[in-house]
Protein backbone atom coordinates (compact mmCIF):
# COMPACT_ATOMS: atom_id res chain seq x y z
CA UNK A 1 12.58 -131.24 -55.36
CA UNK A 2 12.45 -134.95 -56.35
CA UNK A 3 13.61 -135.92 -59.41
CA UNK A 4 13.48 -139.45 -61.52
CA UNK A 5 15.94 -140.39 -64.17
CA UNK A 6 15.49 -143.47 -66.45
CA UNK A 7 18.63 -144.69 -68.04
CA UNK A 8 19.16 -148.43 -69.78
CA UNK A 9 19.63 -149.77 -73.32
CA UNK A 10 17.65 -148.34 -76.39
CA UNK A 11 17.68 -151.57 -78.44
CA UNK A 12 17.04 -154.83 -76.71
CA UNK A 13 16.67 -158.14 -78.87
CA UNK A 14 13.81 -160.72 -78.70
CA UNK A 15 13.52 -163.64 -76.36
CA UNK A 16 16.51 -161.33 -73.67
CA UNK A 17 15.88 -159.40 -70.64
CA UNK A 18 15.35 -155.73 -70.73
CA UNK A 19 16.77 -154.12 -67.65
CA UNK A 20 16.10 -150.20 -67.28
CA UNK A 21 16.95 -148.48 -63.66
CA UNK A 22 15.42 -145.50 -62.30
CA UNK A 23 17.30 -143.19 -60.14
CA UNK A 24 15.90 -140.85 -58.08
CA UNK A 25 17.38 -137.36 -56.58
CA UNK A 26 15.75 -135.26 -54.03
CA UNK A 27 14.27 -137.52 -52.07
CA UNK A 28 14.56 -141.31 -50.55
CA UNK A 29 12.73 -144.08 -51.98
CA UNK A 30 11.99 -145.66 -48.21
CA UNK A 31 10.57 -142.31 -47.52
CA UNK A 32 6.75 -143.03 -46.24
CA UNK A 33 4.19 -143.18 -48.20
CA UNK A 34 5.41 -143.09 -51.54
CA UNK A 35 5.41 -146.17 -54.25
CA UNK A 36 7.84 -146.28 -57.02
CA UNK A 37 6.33 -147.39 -60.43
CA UNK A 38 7.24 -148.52 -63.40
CA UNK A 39 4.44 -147.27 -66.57
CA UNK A 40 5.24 -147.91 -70.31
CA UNK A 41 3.22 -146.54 -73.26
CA UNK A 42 3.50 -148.51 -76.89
CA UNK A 43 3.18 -146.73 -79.92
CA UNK A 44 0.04 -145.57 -80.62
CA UNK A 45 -1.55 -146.88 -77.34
CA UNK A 46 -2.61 -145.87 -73.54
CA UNK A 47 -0.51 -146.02 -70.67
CA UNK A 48 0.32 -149.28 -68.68
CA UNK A 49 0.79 -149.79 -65.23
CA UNK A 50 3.86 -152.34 -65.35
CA UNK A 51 4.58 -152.46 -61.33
CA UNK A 52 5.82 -150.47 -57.92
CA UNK A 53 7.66 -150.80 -55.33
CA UNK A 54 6.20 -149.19 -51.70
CA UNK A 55 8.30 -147.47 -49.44
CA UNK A 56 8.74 -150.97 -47.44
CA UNK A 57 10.10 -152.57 -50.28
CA UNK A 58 6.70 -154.96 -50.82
CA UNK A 59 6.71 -154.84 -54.60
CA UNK A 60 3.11 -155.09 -56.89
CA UNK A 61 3.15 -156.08 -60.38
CA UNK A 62 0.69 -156.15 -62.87
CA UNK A 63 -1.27 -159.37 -63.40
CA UNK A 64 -0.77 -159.71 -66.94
CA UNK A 65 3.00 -158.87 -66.73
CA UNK A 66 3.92 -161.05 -62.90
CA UNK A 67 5.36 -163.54 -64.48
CA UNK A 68 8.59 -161.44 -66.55
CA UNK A 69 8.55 -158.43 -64.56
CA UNK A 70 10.61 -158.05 -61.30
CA UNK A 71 11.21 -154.55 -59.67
CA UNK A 72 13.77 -154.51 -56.89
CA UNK A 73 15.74 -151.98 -55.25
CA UNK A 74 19.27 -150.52 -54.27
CA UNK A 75 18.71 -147.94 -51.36
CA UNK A 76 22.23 -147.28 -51.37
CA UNK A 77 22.55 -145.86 -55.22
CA UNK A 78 18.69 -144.84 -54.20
CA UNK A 79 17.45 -146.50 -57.62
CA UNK A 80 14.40 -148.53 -58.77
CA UNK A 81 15.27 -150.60 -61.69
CA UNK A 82 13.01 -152.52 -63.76
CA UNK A 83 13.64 -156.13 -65.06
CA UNK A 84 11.55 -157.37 -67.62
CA UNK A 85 12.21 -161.07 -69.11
CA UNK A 86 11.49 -162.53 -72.30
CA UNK A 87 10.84 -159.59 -74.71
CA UNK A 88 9.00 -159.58 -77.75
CA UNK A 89 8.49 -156.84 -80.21
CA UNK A 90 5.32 -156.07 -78.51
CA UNK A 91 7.38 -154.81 -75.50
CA UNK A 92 8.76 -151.82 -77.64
CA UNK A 93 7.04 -149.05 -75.74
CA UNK A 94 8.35 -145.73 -74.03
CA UNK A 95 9.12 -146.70 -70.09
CA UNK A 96 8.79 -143.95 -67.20
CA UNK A 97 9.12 -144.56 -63.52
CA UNK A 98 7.01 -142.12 -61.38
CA UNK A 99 6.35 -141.91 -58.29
CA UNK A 100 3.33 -142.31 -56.76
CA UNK A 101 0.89 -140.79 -53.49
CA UNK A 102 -2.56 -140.47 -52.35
CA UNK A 103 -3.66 -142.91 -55.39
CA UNK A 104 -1.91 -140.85 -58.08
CA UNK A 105 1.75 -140.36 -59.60
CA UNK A 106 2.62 -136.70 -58.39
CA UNK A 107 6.27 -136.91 -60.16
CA UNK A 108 7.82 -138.36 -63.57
CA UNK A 109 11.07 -139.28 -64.93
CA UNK A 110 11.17 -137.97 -68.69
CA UNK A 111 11.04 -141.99 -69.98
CA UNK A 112 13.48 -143.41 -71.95
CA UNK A 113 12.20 -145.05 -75.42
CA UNK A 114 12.92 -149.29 -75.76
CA UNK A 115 12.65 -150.60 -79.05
CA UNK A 116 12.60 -154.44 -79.16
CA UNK A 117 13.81 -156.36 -82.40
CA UNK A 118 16.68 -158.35 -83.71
């Protein structure tokens, strides 16, 4: 059974990079077909699509997030982390990675909450 983990820093300060990994059990993340994503939900808002990363390793991001957001990978430590530059208080949101198949995400990480402020 595959299972995703978010871990990082609770408290990040404005204007630094928020870095957040994802590590998944259970399962390889250059196992075909799956994508590896990256969601985030603010307070009191709808769920955002930040980015993925496909099996391959070609990454996607979100158009109105490309230019901070970078999602590579570490096969060996089988992790997914998420690096997002430049952070205002309006990037304070809950983060979950999922993973993703057939044009839906079939399996979660529990998120981990990232409050932005000085």
């Amino acid at each position: 059974q595959v299972q995703l983990q978010e871990s990082g820093p609770g408290l990040v300060k404005p204007s630094q990079m928020l870095s957040l990994t994802c590590t998944v059990s259970g399962g390889s993340i250059t196992t075909s077909p799956y994508t590896w994503s990256w969601i985030r939900q603010p307070p009191g808002k709808g769920l955002e699509w930040m980015g993925a990363i496909v099996y391959g390793g070609i990454t996607y991001y979100s158009p109105s997030l490309r230019s901070r957001t970078s999602i590579p990978r570490d096969t060996t430590k089988n992790q997914f982390p998420l690096q997002l530059s430049s952070v205002t208080p309006e990037d304070t949101s809950m983060y979950c990675c999922a993973r993703g198949v057939n044009g839906r995400f079939d399996c979660w990480g529990r998120g981990t909450q990232v409050t932005v402020s000085s």
